[in-house]
Protein backbone atom coordinates (compact mmCIF):
# COMPACT_ATOMS: atom_id res chain seq x y z
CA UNK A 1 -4.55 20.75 -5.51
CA UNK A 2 -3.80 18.47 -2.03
CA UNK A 3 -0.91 20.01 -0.08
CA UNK A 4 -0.76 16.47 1.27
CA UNK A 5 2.64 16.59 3.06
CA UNK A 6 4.89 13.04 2.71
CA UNK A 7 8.46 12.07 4.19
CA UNK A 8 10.64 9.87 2.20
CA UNK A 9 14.16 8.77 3.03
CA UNK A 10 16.53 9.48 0.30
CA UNK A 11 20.17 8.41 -0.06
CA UNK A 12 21.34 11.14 -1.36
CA UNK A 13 21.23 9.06 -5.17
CA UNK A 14 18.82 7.59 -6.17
CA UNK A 15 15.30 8.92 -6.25
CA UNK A 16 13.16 7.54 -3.81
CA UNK A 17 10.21 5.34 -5.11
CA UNK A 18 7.41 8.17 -3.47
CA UNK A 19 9.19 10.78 -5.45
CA UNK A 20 8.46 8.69 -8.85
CA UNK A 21 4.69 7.84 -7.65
CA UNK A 22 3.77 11.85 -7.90
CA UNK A 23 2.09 13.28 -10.85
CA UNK A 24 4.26 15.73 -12.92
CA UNK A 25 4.07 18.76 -11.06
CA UNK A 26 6.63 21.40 -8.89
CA UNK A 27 6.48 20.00 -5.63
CA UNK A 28 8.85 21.94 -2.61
CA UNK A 29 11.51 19.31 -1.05
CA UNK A 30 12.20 20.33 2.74
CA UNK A 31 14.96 18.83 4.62
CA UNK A 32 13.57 17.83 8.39
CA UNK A 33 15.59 17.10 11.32
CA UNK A 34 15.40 13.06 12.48
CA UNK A 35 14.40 13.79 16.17
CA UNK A 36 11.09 15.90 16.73
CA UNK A 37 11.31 18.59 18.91
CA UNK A 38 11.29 18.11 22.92
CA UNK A 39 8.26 19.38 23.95
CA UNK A 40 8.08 21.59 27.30
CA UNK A 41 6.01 19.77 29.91
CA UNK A 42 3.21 22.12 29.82
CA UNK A 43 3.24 21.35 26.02
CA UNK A 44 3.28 17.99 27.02
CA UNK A 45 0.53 18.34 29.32
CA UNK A 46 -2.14 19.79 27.04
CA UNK A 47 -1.15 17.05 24.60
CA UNK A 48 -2.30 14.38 26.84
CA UNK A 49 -5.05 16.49 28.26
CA UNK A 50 -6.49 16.58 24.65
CA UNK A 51 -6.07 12.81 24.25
CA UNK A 52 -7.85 12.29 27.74
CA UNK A 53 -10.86 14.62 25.88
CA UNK A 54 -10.85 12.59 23.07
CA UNK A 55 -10.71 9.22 25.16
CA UNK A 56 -14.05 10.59 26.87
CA UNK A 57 -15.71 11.52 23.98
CA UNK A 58 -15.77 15.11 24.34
CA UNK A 59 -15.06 16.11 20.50
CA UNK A 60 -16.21 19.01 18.28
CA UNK A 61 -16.65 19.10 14.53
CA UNK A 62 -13.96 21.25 12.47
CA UNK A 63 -16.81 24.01 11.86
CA UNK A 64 -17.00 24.36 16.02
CA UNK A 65 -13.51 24.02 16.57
CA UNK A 66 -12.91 26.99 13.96
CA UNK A 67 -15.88 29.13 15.82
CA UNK A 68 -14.14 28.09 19.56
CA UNK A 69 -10.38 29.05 18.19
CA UNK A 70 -11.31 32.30 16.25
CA UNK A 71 -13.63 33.55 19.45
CA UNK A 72 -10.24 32.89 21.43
CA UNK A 73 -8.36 35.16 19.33
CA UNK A 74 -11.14 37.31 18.80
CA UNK A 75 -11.46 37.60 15.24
């Protein structure tokens, strides 16, 4: 099963067209908050030194990034 996540606007009636689309099934409904988080500058920092990575080319396949994070947590 996909634990694809979605976010539909609902009006508190009427069920929302994406809700209707979904295969019979228990799904979890989550309330979120409108406005994501603010982000700490050094939060923000590594975000756009990540996208300046990317921009370069300097990219690793899922397998490597799994190998790099578990190595950094030493498991």
């Amino acid at each position: 099963m996909s634990r694809t996540a979605k976010v539909v606007t609902w009006n508190g009636k009427d069920i929302p067209a994406e809700l209707r689309e979904l295969p019979a099934g228990r799904y979890v409904v989550e309330a979120v908050d409108e406005e994501a988080p603010t982000l700490t500058p050094d939060e923000e920092a590594g975000i756009e030194a990540a996208l300046e990575s990317y921009r370069q080319g300097r990219v690793v396949d899922a397998r490597r990034a799994r190998q790099i994070i578990d190595a950094a947590l030493g498991r």
